[in-house]
Every structure is written in structure tokens, then in C-alpha cells.
Protein backbone atom coordinates (compact mmCIF):
# COMPACT_ATOMS: atom_id res chain seq x y z
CA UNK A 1 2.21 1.90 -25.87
CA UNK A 2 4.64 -0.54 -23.83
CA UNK A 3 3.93 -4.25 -22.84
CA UNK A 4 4.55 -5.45 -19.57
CA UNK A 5 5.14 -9.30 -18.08
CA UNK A 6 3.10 -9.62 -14.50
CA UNK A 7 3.52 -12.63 -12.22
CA UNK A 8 0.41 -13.39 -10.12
CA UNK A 9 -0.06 -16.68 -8.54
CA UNK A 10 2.72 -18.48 -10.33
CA UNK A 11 1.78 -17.34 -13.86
CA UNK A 12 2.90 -14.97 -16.56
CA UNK A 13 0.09 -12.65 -17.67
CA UNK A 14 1.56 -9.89 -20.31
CA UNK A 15 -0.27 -6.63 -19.83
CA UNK A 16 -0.25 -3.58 -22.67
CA UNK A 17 0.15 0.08 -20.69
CA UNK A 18 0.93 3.65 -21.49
CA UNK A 19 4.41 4.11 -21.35
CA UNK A 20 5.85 5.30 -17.48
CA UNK A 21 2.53 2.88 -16.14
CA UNK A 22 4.95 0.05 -15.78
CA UNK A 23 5.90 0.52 -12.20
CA UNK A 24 2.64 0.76 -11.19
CA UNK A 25 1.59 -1.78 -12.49
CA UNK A 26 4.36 -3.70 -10.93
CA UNK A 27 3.15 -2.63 -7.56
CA UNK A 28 -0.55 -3.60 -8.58
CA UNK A 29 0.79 -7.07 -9.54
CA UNK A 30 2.13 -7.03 -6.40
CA UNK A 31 -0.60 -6.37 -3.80
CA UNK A 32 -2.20 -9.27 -6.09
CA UNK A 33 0.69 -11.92 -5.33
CA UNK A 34 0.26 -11.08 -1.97
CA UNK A 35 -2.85 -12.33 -1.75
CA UNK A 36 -1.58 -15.66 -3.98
CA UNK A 37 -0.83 -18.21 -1.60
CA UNK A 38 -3.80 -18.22 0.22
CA UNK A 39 -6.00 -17.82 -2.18
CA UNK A 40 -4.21 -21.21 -3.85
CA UNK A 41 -4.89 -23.24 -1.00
CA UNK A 42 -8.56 -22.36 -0.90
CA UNK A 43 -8.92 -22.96 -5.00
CA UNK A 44 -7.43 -26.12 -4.53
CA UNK A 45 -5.37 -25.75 -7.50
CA UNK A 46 -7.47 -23.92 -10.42
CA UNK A 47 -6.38 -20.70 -11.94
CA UNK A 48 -9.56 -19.13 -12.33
CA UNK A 49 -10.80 -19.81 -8.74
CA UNK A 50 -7.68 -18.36 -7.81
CA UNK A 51 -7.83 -15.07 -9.33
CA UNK A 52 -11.29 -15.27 -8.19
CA UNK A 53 -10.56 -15.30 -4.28
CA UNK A 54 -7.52 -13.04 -4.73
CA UNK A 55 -10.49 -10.46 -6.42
CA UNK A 56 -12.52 -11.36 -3.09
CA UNK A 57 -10.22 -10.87 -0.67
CA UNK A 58 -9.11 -7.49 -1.97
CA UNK A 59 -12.46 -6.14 -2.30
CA UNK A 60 -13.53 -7.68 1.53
CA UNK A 61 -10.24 -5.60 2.29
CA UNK A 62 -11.98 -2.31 0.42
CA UNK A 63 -15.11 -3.12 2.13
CA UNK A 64 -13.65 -2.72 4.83
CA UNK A 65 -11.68 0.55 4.51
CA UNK A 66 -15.01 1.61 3.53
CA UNK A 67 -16.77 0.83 6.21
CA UNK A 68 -14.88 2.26 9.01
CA UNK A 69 -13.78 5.84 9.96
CA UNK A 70 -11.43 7.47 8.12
CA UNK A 71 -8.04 8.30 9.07
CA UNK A 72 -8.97 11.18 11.47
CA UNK A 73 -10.17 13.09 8.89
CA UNK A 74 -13.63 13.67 9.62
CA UNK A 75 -12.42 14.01 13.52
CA UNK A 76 -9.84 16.65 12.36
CA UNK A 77 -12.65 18.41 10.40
CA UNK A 78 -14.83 18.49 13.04
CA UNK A 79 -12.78 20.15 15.20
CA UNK A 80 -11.82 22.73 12.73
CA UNK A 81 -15.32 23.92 12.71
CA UNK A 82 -15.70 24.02 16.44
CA UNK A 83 -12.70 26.15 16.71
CA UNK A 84 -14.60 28.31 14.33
CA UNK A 85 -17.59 28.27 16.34
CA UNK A 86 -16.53 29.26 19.47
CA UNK A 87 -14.67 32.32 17.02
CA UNK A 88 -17.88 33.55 15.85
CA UNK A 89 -19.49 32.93 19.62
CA UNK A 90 -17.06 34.76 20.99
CA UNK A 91 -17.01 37.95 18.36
CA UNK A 92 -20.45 37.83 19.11
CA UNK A 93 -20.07 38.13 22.84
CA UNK A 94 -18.04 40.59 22.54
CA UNK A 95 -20.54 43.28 20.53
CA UNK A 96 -22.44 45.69 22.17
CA UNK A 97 -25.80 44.40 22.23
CA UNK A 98 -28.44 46.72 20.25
CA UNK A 99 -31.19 48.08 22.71
């Protein structure tokens, strides 16, 4: 198990990880810092409200990545199954009707 040294909002926070987590966990620390400076200026100062509104503003972020559409996806999917649709329609079309 390795140890790691993060920087997020102007402080050192070791972290223990499984060894080959370290660059993600760089990246993670990252995304965090990111959010840093703003989140100071709202705290005013304290640590702990800090990390606080950087935890805020990330999860606002995934609230909103939840809330709207995907990427296409669903679109894409969509029409997939129409394509299939008008398939069977037409197969079925195409068949001698029974009398």
C-alpha cells in the first residue's frame, strides 16, 4: 500500500492508496483544486468551509449531469429501435397474408 501527498486549496493532505492509484488520485486532487479559489473567497478563509463548498460545487456539477440528457445516448438508442421497427414492418408487409 503506497502513500500519496495531495494539494487542495493550499494544503498538504497525505492520502494511503493501492499501489498504481496514485495518478488517479492526482487527477482527483485535481478537479478538487480547480474548484479552490472560488470556493476560498466564499469561506472567507476557513479550511473546513472550504472543502465544504468545493464538495458543493462538485456535486451541484453532478446534479447537473444528472439531470439533463445524456450524451445522445438515449437519442442514438432510440433510433436503433426504429430502424428495427420499420425491419419487422416491412418483413411483415411483405408476407402473404393468410386467408
Amino acid at each position: 500500500m503506497g502513500q500519496i501527498a495531495l494539494n487542495v486549496a493550499g494544503r498538504e493532505y497525505q492520502v494511503g492508496c493501492r499501489d498504481g492509484e496514485e495518478p488517479k488520485l492526482r487527477a482527483l486532487a485535481a478537479m478538487l483544486e480547480s474548484h479552490a479559489a472560488p470556493a476560498q473567497r466564499a469561506a472567507g478563509g476557513s479550511t473546513e468551509r472550504t472543502l465544504l463548498y468545493i464538495a458543493l460545487m462538485i456535486a451541484d456539477e453532478l446534479a447537473d449531469r444528472d439531470a439533463s440528457p445524456g450524451n445522445g445516448q438515449a437519442a442514438q438508442i432510440l433510433t436503433q429501435i426504429a430502424d428495427r421497427l420499420e425491419k419487422v414492418a416491412s418483413a411483415l408487409e411483405e408476407r402473404p397474408q393468410n386467408p
